[in-house]
C-alpha atoms as a PDB file:
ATOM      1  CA  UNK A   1    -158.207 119.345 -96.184  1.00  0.00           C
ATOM      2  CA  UNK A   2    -155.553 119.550 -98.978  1.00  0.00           C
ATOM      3  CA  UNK A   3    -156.733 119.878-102.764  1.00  0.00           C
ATOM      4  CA  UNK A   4    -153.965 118.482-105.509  1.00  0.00           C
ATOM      5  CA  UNK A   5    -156.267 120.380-108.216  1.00  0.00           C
ATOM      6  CA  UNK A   6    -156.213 123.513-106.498  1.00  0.00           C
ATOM      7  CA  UNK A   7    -152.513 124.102-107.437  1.00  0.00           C
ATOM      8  CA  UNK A   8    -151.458 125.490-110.719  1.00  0.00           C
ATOM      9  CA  UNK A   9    -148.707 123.121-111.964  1.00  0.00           C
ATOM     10  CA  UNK A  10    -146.726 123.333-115.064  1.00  0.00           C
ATOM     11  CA  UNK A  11    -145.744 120.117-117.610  1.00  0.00           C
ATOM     12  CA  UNK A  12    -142.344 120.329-116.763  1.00  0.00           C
ATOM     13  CA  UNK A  13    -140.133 121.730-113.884  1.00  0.00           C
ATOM     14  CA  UNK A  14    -136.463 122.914-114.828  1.00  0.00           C
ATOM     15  CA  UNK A  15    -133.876 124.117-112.398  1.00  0.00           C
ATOM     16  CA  UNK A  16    -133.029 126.915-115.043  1.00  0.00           C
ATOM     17  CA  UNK A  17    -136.421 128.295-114.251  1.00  0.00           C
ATOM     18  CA  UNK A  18    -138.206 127.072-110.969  1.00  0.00           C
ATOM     19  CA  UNK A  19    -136.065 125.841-107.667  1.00  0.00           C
ATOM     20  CA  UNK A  20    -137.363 122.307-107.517  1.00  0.00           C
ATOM     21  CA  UNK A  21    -138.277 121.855-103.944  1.00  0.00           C
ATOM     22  CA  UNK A  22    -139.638 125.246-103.247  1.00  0.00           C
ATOM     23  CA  UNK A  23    -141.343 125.721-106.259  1.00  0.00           C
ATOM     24  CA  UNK A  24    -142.675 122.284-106.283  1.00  0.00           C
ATOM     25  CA  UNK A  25    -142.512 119.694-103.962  1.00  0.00           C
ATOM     26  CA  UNK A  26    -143.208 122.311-101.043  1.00  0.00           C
ATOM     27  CA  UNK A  27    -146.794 122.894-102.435  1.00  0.00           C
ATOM     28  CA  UNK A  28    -147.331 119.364-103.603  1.00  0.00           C
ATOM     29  CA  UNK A  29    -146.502 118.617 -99.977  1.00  0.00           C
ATOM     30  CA  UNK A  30    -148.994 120.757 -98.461  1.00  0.00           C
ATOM     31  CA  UNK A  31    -151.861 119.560-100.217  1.00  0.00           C
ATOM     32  CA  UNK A  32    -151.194 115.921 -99.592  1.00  0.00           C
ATOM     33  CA  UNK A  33    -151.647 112.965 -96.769  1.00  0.00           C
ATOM     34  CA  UNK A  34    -149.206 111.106 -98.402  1.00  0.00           C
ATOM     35  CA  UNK A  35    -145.927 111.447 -99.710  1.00  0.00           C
ATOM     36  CA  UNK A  36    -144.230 107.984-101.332  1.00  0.00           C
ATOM     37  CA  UNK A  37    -140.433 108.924-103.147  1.00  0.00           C
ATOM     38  CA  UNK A  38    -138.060 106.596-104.595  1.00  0.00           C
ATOM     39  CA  UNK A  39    -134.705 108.071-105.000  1.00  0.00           C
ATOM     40  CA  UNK A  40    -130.906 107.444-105.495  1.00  0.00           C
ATOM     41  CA  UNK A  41    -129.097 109.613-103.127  1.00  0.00           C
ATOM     42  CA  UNK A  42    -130.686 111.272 -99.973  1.00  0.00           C
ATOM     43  CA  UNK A  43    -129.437 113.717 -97.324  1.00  0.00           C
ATOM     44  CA  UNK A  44    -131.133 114.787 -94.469  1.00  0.00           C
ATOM     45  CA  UNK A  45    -130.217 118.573 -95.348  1.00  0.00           C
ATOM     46  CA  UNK A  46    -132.897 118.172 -97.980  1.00  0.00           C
ATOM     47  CA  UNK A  47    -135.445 118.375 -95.100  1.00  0.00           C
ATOM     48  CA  UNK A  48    -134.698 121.494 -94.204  1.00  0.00           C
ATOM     49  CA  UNK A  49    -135.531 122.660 -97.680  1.00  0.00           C
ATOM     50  CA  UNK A  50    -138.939 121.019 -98.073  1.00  0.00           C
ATOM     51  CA  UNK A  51    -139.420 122.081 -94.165  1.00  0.00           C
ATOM     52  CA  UNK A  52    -142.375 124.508 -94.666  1.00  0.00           C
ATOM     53  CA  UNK A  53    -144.565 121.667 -96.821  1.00  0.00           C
ATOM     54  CA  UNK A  54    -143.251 118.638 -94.858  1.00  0.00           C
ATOM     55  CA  UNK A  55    -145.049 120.932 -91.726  1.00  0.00           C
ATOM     56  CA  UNK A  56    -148.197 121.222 -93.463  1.00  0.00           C
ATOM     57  CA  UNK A  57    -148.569 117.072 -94.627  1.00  0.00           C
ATOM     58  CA  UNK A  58    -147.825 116.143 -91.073  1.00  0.00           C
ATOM     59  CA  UNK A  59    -150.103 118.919 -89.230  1.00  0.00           C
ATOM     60  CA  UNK A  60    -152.546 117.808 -91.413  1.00  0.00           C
ATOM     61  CA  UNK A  61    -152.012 113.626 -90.178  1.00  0.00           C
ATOM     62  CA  UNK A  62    -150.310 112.686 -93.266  1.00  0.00           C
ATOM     63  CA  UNK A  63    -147.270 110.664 -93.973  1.00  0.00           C
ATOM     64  CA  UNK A  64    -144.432 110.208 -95.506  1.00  0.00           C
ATOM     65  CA  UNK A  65    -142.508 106.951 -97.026  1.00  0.00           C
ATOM     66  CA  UNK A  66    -139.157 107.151 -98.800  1.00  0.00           C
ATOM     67  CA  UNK A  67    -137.242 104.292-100.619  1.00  0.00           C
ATOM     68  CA  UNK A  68    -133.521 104.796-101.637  1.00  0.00           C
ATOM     69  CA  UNK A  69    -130.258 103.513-101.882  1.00  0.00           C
ATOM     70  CA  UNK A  70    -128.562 102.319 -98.998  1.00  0.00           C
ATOM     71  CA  UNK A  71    -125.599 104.722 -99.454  1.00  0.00           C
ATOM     72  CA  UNK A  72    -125.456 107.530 -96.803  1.00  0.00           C
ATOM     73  CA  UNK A  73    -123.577 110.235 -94.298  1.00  0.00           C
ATOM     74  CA  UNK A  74    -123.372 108.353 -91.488  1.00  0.00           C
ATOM     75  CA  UNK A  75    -125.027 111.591 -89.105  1.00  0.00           C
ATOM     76  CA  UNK A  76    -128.241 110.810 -91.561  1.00  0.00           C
ATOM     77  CA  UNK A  77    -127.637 106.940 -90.667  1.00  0.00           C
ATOM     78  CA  UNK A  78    -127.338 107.749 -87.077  1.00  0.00           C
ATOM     79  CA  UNK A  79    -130.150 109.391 -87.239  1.00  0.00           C
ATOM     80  CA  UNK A  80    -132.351 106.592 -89.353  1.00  0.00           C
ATOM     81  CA  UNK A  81    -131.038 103.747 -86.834  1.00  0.00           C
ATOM     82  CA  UNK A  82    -132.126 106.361 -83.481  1.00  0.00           C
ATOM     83  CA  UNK A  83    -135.316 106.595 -84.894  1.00  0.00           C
ATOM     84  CA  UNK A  84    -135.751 103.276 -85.284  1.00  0.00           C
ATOM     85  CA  UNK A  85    -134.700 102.736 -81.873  1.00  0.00           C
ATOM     86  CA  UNK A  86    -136.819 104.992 -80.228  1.00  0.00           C
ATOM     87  CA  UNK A  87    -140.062 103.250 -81.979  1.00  0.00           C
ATOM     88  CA  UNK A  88    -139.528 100.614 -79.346  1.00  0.00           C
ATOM     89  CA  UNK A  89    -138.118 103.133 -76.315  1.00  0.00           C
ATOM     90  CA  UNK A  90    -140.201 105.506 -74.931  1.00  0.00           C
ATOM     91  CA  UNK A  91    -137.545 107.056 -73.118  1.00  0.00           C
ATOM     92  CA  UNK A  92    -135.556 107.636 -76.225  1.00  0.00           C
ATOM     93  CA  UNK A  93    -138.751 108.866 -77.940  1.00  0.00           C
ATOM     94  CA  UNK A  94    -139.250 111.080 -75.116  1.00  0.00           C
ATOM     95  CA  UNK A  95    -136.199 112.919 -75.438  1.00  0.00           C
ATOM     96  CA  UNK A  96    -136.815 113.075 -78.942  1.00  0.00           C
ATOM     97  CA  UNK A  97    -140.265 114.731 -78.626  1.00  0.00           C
ATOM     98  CA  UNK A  98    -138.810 117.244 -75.795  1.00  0.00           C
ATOM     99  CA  UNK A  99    -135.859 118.675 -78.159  1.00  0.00           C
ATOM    100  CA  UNK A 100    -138.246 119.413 -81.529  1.00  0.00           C
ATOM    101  CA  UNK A 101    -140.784 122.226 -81.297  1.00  0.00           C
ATOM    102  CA  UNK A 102    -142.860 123.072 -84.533  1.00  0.00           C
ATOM    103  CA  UNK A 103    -141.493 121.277 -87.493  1.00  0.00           C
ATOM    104  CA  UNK A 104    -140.860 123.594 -89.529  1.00  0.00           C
ATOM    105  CA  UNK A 105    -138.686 125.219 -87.326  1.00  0.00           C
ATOM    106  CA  UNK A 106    -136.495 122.000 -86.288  1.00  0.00           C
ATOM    107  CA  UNK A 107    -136.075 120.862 -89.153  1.00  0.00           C
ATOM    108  CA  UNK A 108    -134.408 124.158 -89.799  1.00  0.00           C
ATOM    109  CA  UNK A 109    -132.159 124.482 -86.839  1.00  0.00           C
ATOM    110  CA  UNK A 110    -132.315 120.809 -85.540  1.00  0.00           C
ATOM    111  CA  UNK A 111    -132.363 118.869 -88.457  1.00  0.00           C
ATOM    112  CA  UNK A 112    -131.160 115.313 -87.353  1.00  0.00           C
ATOM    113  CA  UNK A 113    -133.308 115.327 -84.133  1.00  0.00           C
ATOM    114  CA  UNK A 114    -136.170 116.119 -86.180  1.00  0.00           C
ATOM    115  CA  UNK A 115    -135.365 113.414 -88.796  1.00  0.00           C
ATOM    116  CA  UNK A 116    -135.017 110.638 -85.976  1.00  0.00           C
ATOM    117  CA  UNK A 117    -138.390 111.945 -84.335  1.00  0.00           C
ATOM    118  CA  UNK A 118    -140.379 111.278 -87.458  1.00  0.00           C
ATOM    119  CA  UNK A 119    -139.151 108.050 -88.229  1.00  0.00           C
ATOM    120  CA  UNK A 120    -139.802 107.082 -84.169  1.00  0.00           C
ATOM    121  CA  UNK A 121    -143.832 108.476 -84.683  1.00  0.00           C
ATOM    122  CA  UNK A 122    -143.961 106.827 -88.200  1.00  0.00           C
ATOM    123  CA  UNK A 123    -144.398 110.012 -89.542  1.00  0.00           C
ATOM    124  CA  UNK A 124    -141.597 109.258 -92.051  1.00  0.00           C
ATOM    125  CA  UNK A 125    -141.082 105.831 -93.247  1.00  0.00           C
ATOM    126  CA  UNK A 126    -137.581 104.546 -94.586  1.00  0.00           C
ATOM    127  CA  UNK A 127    -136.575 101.931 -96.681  1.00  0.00           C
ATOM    128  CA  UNK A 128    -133.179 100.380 -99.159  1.00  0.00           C
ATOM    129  CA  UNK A 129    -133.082  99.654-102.265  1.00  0.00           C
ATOM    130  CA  UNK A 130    -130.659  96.797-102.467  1.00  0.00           C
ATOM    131  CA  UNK A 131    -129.780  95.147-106.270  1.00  0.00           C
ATOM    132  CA  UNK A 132    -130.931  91.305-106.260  1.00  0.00           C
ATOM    133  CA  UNK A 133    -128.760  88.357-107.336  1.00  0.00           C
ATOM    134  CA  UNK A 134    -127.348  89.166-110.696  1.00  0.00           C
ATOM    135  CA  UNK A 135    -127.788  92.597-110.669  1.00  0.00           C
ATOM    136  CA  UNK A 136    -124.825  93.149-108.605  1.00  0.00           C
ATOM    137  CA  UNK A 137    -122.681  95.811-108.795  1.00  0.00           C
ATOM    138  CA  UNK A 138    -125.695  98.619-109.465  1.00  0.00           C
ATOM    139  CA  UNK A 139    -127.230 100.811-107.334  1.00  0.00           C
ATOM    140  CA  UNK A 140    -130.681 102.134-107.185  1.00  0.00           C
ATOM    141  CA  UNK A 141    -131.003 105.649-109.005  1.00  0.00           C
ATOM    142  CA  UNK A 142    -133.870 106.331-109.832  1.00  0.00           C
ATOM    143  CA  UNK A 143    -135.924 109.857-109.259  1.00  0.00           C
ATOM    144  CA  UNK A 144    -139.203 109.301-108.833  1.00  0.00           C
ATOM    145  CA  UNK A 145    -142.402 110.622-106.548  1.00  0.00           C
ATOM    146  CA  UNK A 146    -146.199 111.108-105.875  1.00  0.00           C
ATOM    147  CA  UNK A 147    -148.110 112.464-104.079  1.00  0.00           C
ATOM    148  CA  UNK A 148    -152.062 111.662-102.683  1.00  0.00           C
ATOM    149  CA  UNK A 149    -154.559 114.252-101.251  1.00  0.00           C
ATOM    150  CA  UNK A 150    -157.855 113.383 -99.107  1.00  0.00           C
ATOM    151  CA  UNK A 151    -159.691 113.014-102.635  1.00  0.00           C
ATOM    152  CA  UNK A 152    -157.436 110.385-103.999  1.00  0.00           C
ATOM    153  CA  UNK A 153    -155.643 113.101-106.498  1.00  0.00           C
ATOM    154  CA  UNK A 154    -152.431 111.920-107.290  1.00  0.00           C
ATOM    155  CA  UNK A 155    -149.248 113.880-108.421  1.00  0.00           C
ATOM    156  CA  UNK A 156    -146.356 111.484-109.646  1.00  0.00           C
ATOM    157  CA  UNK A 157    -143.148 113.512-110.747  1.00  0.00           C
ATOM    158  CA  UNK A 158    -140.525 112.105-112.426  1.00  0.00           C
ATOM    159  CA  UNK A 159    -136.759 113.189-113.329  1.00  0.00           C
ATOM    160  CA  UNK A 160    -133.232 113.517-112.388  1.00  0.00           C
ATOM    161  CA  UNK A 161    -133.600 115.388-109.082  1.00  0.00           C
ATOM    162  CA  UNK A 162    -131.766 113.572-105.236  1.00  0.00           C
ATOM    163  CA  UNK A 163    -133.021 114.582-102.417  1.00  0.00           C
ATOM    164  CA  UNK A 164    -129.779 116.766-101.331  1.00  0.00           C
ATOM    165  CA  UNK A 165    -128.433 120.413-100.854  1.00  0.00           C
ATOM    166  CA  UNK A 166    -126.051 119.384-103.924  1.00  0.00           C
ATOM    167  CA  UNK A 167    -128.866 118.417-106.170  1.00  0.00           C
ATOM    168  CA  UNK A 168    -130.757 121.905-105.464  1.00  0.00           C
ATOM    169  CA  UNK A 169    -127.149 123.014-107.238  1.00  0.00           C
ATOM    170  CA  UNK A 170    -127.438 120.963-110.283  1.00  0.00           C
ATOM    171  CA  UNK A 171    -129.229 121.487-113.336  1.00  0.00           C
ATOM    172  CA  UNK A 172    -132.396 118.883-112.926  1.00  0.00           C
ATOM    173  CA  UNK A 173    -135.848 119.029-114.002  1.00  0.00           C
ATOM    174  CA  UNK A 174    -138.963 116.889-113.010  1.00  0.00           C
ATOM    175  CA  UNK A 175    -141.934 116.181-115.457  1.00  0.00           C
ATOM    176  CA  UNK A 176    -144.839 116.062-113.571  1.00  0.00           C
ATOM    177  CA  UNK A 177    -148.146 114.081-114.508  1.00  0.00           C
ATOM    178  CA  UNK A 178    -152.041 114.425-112.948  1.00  0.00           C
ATOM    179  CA  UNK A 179    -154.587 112.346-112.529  1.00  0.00           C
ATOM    180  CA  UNK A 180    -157.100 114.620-112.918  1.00  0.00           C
ATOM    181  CA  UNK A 181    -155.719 114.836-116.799  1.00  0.00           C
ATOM    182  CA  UNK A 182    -156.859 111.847-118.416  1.00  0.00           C
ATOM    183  CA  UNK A 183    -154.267 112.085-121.041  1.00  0.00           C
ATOM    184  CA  UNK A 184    -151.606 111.889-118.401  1.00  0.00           C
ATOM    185  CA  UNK A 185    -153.164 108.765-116.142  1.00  0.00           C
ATOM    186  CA  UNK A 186    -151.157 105.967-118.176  1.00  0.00           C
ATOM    187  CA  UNK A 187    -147.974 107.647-117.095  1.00  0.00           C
ATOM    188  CA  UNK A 188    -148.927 108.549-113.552  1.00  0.00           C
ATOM    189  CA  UNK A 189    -150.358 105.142-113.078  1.00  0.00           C
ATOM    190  CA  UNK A 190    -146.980 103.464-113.883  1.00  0.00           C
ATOM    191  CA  UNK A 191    -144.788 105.435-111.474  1.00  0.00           C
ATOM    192  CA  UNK A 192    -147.598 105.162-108.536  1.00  0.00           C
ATOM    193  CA  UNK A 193    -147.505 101.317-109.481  1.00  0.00           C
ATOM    194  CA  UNK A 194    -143.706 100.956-109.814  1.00  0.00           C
ATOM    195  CA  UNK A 195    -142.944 102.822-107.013  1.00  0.00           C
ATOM    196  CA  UNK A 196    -145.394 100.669-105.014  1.00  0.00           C
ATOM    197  CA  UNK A 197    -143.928  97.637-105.838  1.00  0.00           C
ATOM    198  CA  UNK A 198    -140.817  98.348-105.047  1.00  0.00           C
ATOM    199  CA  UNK A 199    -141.819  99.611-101.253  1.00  0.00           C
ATOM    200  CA  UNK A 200    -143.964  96.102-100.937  1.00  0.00           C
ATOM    201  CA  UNK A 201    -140.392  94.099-102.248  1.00  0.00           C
ATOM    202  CA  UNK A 202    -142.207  93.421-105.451  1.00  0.00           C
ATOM    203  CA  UNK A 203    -139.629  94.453-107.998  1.00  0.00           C
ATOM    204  CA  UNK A 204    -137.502  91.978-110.074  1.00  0.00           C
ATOM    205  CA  UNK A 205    -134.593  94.431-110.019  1.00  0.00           C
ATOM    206  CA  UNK A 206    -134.127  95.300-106.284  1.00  0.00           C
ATOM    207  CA  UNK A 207    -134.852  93.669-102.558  1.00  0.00           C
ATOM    208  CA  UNK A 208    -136.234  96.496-100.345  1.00  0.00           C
ATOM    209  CA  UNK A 209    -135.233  96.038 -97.016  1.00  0.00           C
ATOM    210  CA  UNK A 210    -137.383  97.718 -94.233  1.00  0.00           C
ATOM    211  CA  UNK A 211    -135.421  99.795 -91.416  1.00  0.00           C
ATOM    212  CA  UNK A 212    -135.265  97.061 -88.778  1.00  0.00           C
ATOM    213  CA  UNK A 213    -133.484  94.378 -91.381  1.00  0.00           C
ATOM    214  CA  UNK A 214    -131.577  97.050 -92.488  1.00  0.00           C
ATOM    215  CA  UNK A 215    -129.836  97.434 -89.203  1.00  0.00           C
ATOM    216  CA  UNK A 216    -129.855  93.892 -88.443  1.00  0.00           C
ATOM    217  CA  UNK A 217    -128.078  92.974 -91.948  1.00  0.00           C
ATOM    218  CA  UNK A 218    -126.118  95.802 -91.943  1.00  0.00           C
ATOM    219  CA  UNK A 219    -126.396  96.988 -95.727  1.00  0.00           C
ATOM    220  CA  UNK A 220    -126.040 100.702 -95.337  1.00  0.00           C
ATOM    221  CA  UNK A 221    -122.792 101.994 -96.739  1.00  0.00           C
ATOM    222  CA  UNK A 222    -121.789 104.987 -94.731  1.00  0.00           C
ATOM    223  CA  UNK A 223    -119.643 108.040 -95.920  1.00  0.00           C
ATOM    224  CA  UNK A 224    -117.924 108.989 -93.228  1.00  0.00           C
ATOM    225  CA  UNK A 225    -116.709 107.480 -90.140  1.00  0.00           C
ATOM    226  CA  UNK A 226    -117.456 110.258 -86.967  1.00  0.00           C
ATOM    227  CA  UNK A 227    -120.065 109.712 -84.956  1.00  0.00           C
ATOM    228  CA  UNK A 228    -122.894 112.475 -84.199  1.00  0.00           C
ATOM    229  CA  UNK A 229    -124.001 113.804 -80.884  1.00  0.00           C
ATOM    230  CA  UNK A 230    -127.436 114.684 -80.648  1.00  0.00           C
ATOM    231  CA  UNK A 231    -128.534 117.242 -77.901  1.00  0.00           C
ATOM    232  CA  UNK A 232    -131.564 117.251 -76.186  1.00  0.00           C
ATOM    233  CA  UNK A 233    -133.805 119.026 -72.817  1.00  0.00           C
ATOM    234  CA  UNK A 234    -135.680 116.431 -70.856  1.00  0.00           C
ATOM    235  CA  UNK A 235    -137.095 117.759 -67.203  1.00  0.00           C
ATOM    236  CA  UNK A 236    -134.764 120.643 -67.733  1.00  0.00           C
ATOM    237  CA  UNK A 237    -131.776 118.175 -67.604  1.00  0.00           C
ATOM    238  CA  UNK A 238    -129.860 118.317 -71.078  1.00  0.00           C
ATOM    239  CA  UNK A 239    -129.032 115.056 -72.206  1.00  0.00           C
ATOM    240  CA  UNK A 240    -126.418 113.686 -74.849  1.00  0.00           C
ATOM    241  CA  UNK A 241    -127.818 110.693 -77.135  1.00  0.00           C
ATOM    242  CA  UNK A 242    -124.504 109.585 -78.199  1.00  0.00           C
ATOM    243  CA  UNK A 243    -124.276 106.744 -81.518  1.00  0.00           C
ATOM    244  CA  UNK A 244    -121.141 104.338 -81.639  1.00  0.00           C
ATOM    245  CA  UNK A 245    -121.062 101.505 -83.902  1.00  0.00           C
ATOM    246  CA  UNK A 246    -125.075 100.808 -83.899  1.00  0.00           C
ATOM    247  CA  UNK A 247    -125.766 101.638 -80.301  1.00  0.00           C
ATOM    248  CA  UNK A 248    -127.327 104.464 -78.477  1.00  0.00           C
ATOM    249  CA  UNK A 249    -125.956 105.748 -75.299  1.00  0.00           C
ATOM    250  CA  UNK A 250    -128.188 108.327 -72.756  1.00  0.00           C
ATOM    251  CA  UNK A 251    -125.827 110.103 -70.622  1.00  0.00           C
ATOM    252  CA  UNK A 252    -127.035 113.424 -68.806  1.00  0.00           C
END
């Protein structure tokens, strides 16, 4: 069962100092059955970096939710919309589940796969931040995180860090705030509740649009325009799960 208190965190997290992810978040993610982030930019290359601790929170039967802005590399799209897809195919999900041994490992050297088989097991929950009427024009950029362990500890970070190879590159930091510190609980109890209203489409600023609205409404804003194959074993057979303009295609 994972402990929060039994880590040894410090105030503040700078990139000049600690790597972010490996320092941090990997721990935090071990120790916790639930992850909830809120953050501006996202790439799926950020799981491989967090691999080791997303492992343990899943291993463990916890979850993961994640909130940003709708603005992506369409192979992480892809990926988002497959998953989706294969929540209500059990074929798809099948040749999900056949091409992704342990996590850790997949998300390493089968990154995309791995992505889409989470969000089909609701392992990994995805939504968009989307601006309401009159705030137009914006996007959704915040950084913001916590995390929950069997005991109800809760971690809530807070800074400039995406979720993306680049931002392990930047100079970022993350202030980080405990429960377990009474001193710190007015801060750590506004991110938790901020971040939770914006996942239940409770904040003034922003609509949240779950996965299957998002593909239905089409708000995601893709960066690139090639599609992505995505390899899998099934019975031995290798099959292709092709994505073209929204649509999945299983060809052996």
């Amino acid at each position: 069962m994972g402990d929060l208190q039994s880590l040894s965190l410090e105030a503040v997290y700078d990139s000049s100092e600690y790597h972010l992810v490996r320092d941090l978040m990997v721990p935090l993610l071990a120790q916790s059955k639930l992850y909830c982030r809120g953050v501006g930019y996202f790439s799926s290359g950020w799981l491989r970096i967090a691999s080791e601790g997303l492992e343990e929170l899943i291993s463990s039967g916890g979850r993961a939710r994640l909130i940003m802005s709708p603005i992506l590399d369409e192979k992480d799209w892809q990926a988002i919309e497959l998953g989706q897809q294969a929540r209500e195919n059990e074929m798809l999900k099948k040749c999900l589940h056949s091409s992704v041994d342990e996590i850790s490992s997949s998300l390493e050297s089968n990154t995309l796969n791995t992505f889409a088989w989470l969000i089909a097991d609701e392992l990994l929950d995805v939504r968009f931040a989307v601006p309401r009427a009159g705030f137009r024009g914006g996007d959704y950029h915040d950084k913001v995180g916590y995390f929950a362990d069997e005991s109800d500890n809760y971690v809530a970070i807070h800074g400039s860090y995406n979720d993306s190879i680049k931002g392990t590159l930047n100079g970022e930091a993350f202030s980080v705030f405990r429960s377990w510190y009474e001193g710190q609980l007015p801060f750590l109890d506004k991110h938790v509740a901020r971040l939770n209203q914006l996942w239940d489409d409770e904040n003034a600023q922003f609509h949240t649009f779950k996965l299957p609205d998002a593909v239905r409404q089409q708000i995601v804003q893709l960066r690139s325009t090639d599609y992505r194959p995505y390899t899998t074993l099934s019975g031995g057979k290798i099959m292709r799960i092709l994505l073209r303009n929204g649509e999945s295609y299983i060809t052996a």
